[in-house]
N, C-alpha and C. Protein backbone atom coordinates (compact mmCIF):
# COMPACT_ATOMS: atom_id res chain seq x y z
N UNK A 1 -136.21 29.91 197.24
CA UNK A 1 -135.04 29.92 196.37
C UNK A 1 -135.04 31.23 195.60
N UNK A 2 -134.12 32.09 195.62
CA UNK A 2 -133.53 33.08 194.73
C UNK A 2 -133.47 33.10 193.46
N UNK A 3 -133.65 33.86 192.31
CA UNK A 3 -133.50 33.97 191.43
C UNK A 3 -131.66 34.60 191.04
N UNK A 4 -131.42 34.12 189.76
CA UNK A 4 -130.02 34.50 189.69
C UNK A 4 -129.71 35.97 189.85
N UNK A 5 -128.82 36.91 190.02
CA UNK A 5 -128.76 37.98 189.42
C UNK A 5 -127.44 37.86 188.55
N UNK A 6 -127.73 39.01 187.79
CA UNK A 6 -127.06 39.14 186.36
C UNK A 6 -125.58 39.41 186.33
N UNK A 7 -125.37 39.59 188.08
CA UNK A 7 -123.66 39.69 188.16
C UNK A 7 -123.49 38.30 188.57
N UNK A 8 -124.07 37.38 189.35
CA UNK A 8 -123.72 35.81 189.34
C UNK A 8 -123.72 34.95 188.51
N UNK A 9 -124.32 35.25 188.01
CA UNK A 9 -124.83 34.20 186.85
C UNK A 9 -123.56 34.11 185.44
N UNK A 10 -123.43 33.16 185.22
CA UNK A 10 -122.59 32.83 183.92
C UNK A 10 -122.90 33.31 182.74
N UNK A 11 -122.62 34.07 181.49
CA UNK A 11 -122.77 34.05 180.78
C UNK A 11 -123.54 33.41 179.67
N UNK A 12 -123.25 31.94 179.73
CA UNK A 12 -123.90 31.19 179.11
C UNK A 12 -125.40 30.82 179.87
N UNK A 13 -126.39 31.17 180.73
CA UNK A 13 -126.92 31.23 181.20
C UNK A 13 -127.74 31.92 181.04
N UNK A 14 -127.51 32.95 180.74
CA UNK A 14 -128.12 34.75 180.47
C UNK A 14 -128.65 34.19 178.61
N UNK A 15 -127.50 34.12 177.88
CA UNK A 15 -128.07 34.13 176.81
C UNK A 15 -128.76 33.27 176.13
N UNK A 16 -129.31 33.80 174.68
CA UNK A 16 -130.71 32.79 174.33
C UNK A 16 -129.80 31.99 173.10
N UNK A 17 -129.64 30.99 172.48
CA UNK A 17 -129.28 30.34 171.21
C UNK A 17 -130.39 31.06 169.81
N UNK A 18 -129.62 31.95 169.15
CA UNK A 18 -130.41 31.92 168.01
C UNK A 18 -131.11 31.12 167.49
N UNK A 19 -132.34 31.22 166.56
CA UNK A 19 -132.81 30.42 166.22
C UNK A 19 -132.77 30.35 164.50
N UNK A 20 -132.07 31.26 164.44
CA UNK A 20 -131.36 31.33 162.88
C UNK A 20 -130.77 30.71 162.57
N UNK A 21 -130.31 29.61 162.57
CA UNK A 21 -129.32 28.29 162.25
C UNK A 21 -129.04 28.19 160.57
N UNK A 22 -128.14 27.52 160.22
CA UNK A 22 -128.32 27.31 158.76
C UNK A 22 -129.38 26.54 157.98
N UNK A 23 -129.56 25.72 158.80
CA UNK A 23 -130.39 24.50 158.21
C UNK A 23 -132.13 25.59 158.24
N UNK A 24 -132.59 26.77 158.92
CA UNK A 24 -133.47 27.75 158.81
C UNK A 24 -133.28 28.34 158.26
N UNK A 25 -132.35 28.66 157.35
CA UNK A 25 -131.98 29.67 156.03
C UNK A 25 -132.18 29.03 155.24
N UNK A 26 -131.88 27.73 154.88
CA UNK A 26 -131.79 27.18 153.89
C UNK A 26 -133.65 26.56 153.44
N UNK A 27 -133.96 26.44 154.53
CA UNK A 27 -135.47 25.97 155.00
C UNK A 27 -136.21 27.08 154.08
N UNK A 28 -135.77 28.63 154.36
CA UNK A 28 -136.83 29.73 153.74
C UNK A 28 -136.11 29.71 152.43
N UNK A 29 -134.93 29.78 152.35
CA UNK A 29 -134.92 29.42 150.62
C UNK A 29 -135.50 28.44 150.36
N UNK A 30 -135.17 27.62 150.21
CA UNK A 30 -136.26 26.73 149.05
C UNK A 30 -137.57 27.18 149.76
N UNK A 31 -138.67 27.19 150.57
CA UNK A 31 -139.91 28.05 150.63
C UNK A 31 -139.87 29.06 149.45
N UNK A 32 -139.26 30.19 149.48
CA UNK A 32 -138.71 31.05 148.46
C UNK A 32 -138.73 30.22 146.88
N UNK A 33 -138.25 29.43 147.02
CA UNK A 33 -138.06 29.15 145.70
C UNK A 33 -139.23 28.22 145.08
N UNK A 34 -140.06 27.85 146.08
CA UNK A 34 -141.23 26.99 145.89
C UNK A 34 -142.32 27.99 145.42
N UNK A 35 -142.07 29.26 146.37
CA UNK A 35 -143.11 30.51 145.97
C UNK A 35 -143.37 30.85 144.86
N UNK A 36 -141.76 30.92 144.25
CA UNK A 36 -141.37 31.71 142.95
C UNK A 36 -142.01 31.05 141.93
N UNK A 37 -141.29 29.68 142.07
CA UNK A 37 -141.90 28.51 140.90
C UNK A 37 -143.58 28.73 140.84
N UNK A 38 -143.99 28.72 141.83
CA UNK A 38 -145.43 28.36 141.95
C UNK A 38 -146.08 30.00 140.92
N UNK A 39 -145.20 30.94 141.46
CA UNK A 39 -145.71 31.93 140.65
C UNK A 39 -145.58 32.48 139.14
N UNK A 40 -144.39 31.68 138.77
CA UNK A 40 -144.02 31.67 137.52
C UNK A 40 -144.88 31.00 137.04
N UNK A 41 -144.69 29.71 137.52
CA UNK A 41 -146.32 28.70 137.06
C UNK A 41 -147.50 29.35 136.18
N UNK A 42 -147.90 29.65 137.08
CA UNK A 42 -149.48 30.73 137.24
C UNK A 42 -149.29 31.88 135.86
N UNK A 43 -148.55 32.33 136.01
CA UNK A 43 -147.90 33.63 135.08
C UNK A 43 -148.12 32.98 133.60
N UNK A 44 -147.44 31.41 133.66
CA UNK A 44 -147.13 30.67 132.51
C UNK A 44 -148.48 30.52 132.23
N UNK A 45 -149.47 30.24 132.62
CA UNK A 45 -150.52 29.50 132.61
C UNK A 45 -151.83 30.46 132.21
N UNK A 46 -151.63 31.42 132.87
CA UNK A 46 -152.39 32.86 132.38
C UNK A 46 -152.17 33.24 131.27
N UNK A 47 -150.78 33.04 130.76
CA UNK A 47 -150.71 33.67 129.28
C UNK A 47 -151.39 32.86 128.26
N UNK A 48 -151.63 31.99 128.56
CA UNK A 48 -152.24 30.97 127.57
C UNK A 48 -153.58 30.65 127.54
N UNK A 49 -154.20 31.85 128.49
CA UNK A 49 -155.86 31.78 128.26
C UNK A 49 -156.04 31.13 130.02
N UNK A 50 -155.55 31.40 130.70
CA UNK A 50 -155.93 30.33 131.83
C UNK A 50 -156.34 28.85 132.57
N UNK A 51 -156.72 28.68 133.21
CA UNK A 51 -157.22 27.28 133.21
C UNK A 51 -158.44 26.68 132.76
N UNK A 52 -158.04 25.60 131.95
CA UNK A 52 -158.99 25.10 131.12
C UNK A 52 -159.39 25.74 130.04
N UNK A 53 -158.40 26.54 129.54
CA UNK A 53 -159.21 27.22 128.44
C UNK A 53 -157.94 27.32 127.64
N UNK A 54 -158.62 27.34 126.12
CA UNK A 54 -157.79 26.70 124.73
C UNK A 54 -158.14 28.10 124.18
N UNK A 55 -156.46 28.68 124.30
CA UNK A 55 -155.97 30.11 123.37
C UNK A 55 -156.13 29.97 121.76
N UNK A 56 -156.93 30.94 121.12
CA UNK A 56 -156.75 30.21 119.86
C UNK A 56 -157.88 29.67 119.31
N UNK A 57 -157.89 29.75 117.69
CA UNK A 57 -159.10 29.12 117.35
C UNK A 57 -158.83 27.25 116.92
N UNK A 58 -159.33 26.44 117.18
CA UNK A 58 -159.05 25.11 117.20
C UNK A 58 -159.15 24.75 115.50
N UNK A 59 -158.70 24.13 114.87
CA UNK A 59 -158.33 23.89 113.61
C UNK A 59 -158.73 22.50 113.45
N UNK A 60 -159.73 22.49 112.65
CA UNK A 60 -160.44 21.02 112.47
C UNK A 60 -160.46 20.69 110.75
N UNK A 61 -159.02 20.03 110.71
CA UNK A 61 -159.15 19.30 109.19
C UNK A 61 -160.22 18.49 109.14
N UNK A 62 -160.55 17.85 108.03
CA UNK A 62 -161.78 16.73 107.84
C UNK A 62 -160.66 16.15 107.05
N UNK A 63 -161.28 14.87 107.45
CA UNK A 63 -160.22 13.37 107.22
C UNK A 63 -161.05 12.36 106.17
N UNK A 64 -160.58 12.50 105.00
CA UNK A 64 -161.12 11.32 104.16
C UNK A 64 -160.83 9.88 104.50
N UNK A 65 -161.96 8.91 105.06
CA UNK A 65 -161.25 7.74 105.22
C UNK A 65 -160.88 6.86 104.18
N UNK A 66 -161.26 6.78 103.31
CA UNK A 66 -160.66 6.35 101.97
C UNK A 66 -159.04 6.85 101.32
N UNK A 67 -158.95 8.20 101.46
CA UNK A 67 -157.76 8.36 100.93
C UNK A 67 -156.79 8.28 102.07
N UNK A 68 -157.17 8.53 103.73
CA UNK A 68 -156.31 8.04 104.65
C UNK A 68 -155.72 6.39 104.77
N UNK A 69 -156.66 5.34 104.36
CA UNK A 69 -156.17 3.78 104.21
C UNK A 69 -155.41 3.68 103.23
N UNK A 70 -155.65 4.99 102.08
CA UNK A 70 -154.81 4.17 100.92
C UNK A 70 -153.45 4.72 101.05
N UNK A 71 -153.50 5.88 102.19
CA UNK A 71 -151.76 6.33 101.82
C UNK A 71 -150.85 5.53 102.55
């Protein structure tokens, strides 16, 4: 059996269907927008001393329990 040649052959035959569709655009945006978030995140999270760690010196009132019951 023969292979087609490119003057017999139909048009629709020859060519390939993109694979760029909408529903694949829309797919890498939100990816995109999952990236972003995720990096804003991080950004947010760094400014504040990183993970697990308390920016700042911690402020420790002392609590009278006597004058706390009576107020």
């Amino acid at each position: 059996m023969s292979q087609p040649t490119f003057d017999s052959a139909s048009p629709s035959v020859l060519t390939k269907k993109s694979a760029w569709t909408i529903y694949t655009v829309l797919l890498l945006l939100a990816l995109l927008a999952l990236l972003l978030g995720c990096l804003f995140l991080f950004l947010e999270i760094r400014e504040y001393g990183g993970f697990g760690a308390v920016k700042g010196a911690a402020l420790a009132v002392p609590v009278d329990v006597r004058t706390a019951w009576a107020a």
